[in-house]
Protein backbone atom coordinates (compact mmCIF):
# COMPACT_ATOMS: atom_id res chain seq x y z
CA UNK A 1 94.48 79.91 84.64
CA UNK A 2 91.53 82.40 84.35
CA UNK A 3 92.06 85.57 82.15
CA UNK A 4 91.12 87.57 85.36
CA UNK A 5 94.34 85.92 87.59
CA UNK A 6 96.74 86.11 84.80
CA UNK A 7 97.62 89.86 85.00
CA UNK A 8 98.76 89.37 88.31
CA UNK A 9 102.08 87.06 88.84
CA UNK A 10 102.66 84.59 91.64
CA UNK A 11 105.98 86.19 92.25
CA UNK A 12 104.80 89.78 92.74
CA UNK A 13 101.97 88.40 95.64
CA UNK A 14 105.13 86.65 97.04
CA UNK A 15 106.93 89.44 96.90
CA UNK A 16 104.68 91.98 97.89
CA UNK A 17 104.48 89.34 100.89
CA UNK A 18 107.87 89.97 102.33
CA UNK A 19 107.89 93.64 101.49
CA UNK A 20 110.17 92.94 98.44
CA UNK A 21 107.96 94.37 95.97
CA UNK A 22 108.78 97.70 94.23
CA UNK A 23 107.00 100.77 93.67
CA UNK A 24 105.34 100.17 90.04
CA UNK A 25 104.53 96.85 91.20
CA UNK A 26 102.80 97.73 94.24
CA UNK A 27 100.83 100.11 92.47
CA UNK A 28 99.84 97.41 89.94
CA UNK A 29 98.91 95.21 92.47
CA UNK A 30 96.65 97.47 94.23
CA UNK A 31 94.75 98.87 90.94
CA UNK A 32 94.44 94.51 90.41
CA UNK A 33 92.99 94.07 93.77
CA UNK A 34 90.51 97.17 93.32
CA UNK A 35 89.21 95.98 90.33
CA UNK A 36 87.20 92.93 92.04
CA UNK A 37 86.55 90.94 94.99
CA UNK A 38 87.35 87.73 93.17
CA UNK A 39 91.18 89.02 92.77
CA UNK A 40 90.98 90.48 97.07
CA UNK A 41 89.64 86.22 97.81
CA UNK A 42 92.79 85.10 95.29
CA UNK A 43 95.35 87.55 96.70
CA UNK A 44 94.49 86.42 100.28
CA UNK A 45 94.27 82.91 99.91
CA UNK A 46 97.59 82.74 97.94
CA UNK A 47 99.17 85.25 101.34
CA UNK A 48 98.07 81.75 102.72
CA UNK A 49 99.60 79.18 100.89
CA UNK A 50 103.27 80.67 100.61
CA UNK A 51 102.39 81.53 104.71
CA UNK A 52 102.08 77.59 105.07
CA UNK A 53 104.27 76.28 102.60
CA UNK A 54 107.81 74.73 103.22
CA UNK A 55 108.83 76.97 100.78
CA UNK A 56 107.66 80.22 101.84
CA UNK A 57 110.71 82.24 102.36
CA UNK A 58 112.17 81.32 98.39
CA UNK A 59 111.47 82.76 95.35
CA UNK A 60 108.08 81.22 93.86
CA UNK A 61 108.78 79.56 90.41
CA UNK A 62 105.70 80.76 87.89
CA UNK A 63 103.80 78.31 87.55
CA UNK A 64 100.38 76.66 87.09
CA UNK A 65 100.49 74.42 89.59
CA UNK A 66 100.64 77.34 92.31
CA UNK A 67 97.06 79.00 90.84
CA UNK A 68 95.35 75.70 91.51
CA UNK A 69 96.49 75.21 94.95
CA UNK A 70 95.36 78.47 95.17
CA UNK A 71 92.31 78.45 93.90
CA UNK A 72 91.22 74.74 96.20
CA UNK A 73 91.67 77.01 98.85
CA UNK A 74 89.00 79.50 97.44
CA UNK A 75 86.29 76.67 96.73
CA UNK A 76 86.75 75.16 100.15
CA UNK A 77 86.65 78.60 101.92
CA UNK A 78 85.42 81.48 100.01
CA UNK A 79 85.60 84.49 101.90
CA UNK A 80 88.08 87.94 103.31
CA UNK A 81 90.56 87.62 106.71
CA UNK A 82 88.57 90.06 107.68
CA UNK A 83 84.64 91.08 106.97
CA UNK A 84 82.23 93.50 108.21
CA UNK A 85 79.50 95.26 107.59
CA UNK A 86 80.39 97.95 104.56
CA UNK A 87 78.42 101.16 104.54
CA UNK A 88 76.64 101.97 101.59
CA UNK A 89 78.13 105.00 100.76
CA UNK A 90 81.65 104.39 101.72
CA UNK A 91 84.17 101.62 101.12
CA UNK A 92 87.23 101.56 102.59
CA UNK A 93 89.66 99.26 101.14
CA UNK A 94 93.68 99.12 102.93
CA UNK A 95 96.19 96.96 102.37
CA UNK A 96 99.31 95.58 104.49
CA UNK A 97 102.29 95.39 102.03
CA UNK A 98 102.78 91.97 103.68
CA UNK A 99 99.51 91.11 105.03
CA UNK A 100 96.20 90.61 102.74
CA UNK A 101 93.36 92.83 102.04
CA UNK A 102 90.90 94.08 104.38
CA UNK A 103 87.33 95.38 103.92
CA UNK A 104 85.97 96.49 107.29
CA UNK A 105 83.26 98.93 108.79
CA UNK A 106 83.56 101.12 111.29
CA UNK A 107 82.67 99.46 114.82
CA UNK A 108 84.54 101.79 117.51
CA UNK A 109 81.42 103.32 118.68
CA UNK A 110 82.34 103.49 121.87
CA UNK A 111 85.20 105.93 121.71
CA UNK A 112 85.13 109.61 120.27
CA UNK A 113 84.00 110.41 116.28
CA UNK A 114 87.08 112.46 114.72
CA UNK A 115 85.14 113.21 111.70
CA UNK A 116 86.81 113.82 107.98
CA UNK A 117 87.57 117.51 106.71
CA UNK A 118 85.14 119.74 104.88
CA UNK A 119 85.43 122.78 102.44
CA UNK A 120 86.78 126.10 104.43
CA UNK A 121 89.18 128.75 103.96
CA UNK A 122 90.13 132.22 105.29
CA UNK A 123 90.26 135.10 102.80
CA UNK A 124 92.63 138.34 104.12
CA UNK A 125 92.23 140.61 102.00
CA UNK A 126 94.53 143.44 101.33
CA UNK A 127 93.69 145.74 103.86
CA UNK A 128 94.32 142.68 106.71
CA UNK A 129 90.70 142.25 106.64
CA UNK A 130 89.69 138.31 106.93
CA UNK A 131 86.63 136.75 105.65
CA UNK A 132 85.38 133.26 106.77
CA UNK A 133 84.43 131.19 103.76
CA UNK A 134 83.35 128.12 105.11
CA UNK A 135 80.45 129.42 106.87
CA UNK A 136 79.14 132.48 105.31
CA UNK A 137 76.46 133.08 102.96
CA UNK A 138 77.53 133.68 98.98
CA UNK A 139 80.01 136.88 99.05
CA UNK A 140 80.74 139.33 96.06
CA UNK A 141 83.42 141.78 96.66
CA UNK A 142 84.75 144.68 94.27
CA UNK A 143 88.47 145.54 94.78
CA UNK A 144 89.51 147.99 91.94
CA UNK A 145 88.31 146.29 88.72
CA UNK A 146 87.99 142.95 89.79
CA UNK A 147 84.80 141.60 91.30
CA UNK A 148 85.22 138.45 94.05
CA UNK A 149 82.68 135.87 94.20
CA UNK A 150 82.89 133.25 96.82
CA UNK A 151 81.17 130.66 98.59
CA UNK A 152 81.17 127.78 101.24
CA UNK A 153 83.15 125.95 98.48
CA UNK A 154 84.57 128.16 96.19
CA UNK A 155 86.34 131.56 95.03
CA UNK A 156 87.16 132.92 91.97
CA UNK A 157 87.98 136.31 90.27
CA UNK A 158 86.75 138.19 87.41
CA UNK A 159 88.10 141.51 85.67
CA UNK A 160 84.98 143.28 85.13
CA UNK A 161 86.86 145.54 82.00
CA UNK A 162 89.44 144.79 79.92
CA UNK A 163 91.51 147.52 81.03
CA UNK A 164 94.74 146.81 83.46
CA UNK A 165 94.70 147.87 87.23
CA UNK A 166 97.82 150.33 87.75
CA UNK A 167 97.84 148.75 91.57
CA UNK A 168 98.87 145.05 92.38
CA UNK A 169 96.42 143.80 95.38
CA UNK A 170 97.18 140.85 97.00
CA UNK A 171 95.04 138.38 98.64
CA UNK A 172 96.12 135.21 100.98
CA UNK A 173 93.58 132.21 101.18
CA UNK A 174 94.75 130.32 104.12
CA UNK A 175 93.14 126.32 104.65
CA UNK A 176 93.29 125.02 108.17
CA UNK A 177 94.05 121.33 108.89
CA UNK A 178 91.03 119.98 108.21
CA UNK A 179 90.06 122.17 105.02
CA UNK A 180 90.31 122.63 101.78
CA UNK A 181 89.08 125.00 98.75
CA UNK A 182 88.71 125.66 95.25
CA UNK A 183 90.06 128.67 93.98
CA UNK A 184 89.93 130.23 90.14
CA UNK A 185 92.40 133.36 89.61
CA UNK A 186 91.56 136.28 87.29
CA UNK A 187 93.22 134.49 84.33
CA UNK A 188 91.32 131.63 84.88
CA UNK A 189 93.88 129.60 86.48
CA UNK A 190 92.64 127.05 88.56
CA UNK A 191 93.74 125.90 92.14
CA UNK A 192 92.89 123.20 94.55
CA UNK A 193 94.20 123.79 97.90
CA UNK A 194 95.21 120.90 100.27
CA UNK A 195 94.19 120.98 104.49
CA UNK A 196 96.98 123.63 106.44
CA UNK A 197 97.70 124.96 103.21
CA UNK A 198 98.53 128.74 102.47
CA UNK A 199 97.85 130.85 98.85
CA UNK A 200 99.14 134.81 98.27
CA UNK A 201 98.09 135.86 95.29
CA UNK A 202 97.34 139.18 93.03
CA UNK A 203 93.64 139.66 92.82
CA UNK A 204 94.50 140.93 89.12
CA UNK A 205 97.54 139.65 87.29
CA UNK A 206 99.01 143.17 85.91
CA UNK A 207 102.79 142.63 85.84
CA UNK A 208 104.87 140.17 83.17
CA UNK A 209 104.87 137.29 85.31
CA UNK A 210 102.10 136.02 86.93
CA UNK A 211 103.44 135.05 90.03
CA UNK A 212 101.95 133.35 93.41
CA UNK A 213 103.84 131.79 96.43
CA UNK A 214 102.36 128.78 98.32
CA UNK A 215 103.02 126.83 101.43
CA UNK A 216 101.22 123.87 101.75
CA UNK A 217 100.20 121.90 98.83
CA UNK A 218 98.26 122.62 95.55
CA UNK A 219 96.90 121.70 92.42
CA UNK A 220 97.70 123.69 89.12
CA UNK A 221 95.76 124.08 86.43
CA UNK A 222 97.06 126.71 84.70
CA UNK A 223 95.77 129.15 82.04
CA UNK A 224 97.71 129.17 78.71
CA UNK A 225 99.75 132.42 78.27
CA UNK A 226 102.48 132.20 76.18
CA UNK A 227 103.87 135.85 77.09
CA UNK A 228 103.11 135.73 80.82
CA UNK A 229 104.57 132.78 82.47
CA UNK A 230 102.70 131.28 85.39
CA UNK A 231 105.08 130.86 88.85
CA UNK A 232 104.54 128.87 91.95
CA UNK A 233 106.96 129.97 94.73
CA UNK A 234 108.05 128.33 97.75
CA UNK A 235 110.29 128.21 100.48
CA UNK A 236 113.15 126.39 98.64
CA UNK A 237 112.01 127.06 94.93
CA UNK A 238 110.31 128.46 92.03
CA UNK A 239 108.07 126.65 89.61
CA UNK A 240 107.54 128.42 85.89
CA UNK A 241 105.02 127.51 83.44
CA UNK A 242 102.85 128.69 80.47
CA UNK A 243 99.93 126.67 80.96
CA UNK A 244 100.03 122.64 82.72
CA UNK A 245 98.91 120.99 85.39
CA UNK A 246 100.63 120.14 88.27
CA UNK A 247 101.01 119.09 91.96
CA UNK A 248 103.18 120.99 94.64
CA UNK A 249 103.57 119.43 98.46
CA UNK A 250 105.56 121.54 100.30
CA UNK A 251 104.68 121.50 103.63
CA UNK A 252 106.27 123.80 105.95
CA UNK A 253 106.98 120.71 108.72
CA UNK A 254 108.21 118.24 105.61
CA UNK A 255 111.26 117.26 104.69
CA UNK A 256 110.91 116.20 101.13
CA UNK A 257 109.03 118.79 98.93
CA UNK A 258 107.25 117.07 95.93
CA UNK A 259 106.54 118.60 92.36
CA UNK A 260 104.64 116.18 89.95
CA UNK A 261 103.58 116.96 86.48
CA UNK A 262 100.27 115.28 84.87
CA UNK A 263 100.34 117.64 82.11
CA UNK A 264 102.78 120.09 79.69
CA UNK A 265 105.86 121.03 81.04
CA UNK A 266 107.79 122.89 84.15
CA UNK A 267 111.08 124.46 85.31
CA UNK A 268 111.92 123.75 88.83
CA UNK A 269 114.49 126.17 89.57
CA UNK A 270 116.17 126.18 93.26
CA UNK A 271 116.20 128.51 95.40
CA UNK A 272 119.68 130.07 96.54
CA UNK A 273 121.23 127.70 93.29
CA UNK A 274 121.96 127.86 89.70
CA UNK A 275 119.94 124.45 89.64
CA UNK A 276 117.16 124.23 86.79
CA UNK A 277 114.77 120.87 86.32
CA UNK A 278 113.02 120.72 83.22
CA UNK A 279 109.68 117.91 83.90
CA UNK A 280 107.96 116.02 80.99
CA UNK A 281 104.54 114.44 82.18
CA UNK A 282 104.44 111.82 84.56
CA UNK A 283 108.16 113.02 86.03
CA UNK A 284 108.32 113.94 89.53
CA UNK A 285 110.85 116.22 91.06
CA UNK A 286 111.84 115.17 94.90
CA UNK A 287 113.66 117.89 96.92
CA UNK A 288 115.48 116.93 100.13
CA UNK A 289 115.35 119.84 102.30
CA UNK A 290 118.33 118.55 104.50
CA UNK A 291 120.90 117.42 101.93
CA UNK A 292 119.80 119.75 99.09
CA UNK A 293 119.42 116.77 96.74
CA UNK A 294 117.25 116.42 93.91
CA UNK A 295 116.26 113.60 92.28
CA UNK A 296 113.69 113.28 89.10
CA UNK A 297 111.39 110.18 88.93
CA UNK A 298 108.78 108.65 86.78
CA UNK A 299 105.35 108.33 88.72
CA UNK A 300 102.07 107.24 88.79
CA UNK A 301 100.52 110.81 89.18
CA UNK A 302 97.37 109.44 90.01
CA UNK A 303 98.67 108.23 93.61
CA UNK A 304 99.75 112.15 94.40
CA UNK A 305 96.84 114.15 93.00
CA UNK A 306 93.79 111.97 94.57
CA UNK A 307 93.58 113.78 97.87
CA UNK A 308 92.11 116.60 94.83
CA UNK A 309 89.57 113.78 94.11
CA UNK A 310 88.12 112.91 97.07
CA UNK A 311 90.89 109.81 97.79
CA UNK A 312 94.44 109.03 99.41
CA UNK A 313 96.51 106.92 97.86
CA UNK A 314 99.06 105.13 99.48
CA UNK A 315 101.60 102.76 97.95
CA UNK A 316 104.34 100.74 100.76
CA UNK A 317 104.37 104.19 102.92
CA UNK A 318 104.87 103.46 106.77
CA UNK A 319 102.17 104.06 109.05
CA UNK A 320 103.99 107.55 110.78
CA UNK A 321 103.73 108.94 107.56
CA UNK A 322 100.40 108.42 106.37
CA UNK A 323 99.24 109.65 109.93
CA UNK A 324 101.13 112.50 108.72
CA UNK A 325 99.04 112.93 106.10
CA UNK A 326 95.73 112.37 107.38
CA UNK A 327 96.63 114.24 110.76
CA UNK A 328 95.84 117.18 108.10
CA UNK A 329 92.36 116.31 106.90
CA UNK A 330 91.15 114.86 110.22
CA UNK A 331 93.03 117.39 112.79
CA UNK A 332 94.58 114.96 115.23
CA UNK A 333 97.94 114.46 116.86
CA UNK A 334 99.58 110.84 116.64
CA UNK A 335 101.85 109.49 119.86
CA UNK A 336 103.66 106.70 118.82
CA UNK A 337 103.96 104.94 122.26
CA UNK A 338 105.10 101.76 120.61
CA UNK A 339 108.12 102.37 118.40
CA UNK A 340 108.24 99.83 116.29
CA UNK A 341 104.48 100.58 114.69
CA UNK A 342 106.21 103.96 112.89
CA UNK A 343 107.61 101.97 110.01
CA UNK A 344 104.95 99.22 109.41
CA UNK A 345 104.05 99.66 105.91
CA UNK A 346 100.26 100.44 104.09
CA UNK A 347 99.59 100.17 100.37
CA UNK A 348 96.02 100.92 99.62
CA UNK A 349 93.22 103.48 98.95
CA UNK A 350 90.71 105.17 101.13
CA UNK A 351 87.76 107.75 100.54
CA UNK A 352 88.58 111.31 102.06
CA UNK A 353 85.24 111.45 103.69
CA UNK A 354 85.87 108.04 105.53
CA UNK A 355 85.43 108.13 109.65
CA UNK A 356 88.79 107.95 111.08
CA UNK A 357 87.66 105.01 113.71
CA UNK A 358 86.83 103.17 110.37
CA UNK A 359 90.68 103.37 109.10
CA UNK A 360 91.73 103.11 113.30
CA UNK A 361 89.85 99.70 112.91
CA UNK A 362 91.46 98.38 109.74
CA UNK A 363 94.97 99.57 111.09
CA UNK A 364 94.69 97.49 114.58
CA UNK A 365 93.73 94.80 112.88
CA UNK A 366 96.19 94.26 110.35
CA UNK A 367 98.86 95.35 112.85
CA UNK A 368 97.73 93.90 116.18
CA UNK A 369 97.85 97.66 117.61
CA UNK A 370 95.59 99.26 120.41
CA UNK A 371 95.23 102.45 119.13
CA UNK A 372 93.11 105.18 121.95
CA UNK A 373 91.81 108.67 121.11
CA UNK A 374 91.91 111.02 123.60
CA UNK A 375 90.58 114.48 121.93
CA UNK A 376 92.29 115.74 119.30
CA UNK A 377 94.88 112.94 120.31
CA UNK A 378 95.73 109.36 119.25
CA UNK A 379 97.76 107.47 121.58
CA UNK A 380 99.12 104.47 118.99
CA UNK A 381 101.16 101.32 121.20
């Protein structure tokens, strides 16, 4: 067997077949398949021969025998189940947890362009004043001694003397579905805010905590101060740090709020609870908002801090959840006419700025679904 093909076993592409395959696995297999089209041609063409096989539905023995059956059917037939035309600037590469890999362009002219997010945000200032940021020329504001700066992009805030404000001012940056922004507090804290996301904030940190409340989700950076410690609240808890970086999803509409560490350490504490959570990097803290159960896990923080990278990242999720998620960024409603198409499973990566008919395309044909957009609407059966 090639170097290239070992890293990959014939039992995970089995199991990852029948939807056996766990998490870490699934995210190995997809980094594998990303890293060349020679391991997409292998992965499909093995989906193939366990598909025709008499011994499909049993465990595959490891073995060398099954990379060279593997590999005749590569020389006799080199090529994708599906191929199009792939733009030159975008890529789009999805995955059915059982069903091969799929490169595809977008080719639904003929029905209406939902097009990706962009940058925009609405500042309120203290007075109840609001400020469009995602169309207005560069702004500078002065409220008491710090000076705003923002643009179709960006904020940030800047004590212009060292001296401490005696009045707390608060600002809200609220993202629509369909937005997002970058944000840098007056002690340098930095924050990427998700689409339908909201920030409150002091415009100058002047008490012993530096405290902010989000709904939504964000990306912490946070600015090392050992005597002031940094807090993220939310609906159902409060996150304290000295200086990390971190991801918070907790979406006003969701279920399960997500806290996942890439970097130093937080305290989760509950709201309403005596209930702390102390994270070490790479730990993710999963809050049920029905039960009230928590539950710590080790993660790939990669797969749930891409959306701040330009990517989604999905690993076995069904399809009414990732709609969920890109219902956000591309501002569309999902009607699930046929059932059954809620809990077929994706594993795979996309770019944020992707057309939506491009992923509509990969979707209906990996799931034989007729999926229509009416407006703002897609009607899924």
């Amino acid at each position: 067997m090639k170097k290239e093909e070992k890293n990959i076993e014939s039992s995970d592409i089995w199991l990852s077949i029948h939807n056996k395959l766990d998490e870490e696995g699934e995210e190995n297999l997809v980094k594998w398949l990303t890293k060349s089209e020679r391991h997409r041609d292998y992965y499909s063409n093995a989906k193939e021969y366990y598909e025709s096989s008499s011994d499909f539905d049993k465990v595959p023995v490891k073995s060398q025998s099954i990379y060279y059956q593997v590999q005749k059917r590569i020389n006799s037939k080199r090529r994708l189940l599906f191929v199009g035309r792939v733009a030159s600037a975008i890529t789009v590469l999805i995955s059915l947890v059982y069903g091969g890999y799929y490169i595809l362009d977008n080719t639904r002219n003929e029905e209406p362009e939902i097009l990706a997010g962009s940058s925009k945000a609405t500042l309120i200032l203290e007075n109840g004043k609001k400020v469009d940021l995602g169309s207005t020329e560069p702004l500078k504001i002065k409220q008491g001694r710090t000076v705003v700066e923002a643009s179709q992009k960006n904020i940030s805030y800047k004590k212009t003397v060292k001296k401490k404000s005696r009045k707390e001012r608060i600002n809200q940056l609220d993202i629509p579905v369909g937005g997002e922004f970058f944000l840098t507090l007056s002690d340098g804290t930095k924050v990427w805010l998700n689409s339908a996301s909201k920030l409150k904030y002091p415009v100058n940190f002047i008490k012993k905590q530096r405290i902010v409340e989000l709904e939504g989700e964000a990306f912490f950076e946070v600015a090392k101060d050992s005597i002031h410690p940094f807090i993220v609240k939310t609906r159902d808890q409060e996150i304290r740090v000295l200086g990390t970086q971190y991801n918070v999803s907790a979406y006003a509409d969701d279920i399960i709020v997500k806290t996942t560490l890439v970097e130093g350490s937080v305290e989760v504490r509950l709201n309403n609870t005596t209930e702390n959570y102390l994270l070490k990097p790479s730990e993710q803290l999963v809050l049920n908002r029905e039960t009230k159960q928590c539950e710590t896990r080790v993660v790939d923080t990669d797969t749930f801090i891409s959306w701040k990278n330009g990517e989604y990242f999905f690993v076995n999720q069904p399809l009414h959840e990732i709609f969920k998620v890109l219902s956000r960024w591309y501002d569309f409603q999902p009607i699930f006419i046929k059932e059954e198409a809620k809990t077929a499973r994706f594993t795979g990566s996309l770019h944020r700025q992707t057309k939506l008919n491009t992923i509509l395309e990969i979707i209906e044909k990996t799931q034989n679904l007729k999926i229509e957009v009416h407006e703002k609407n897609l009607i899924i059966n």
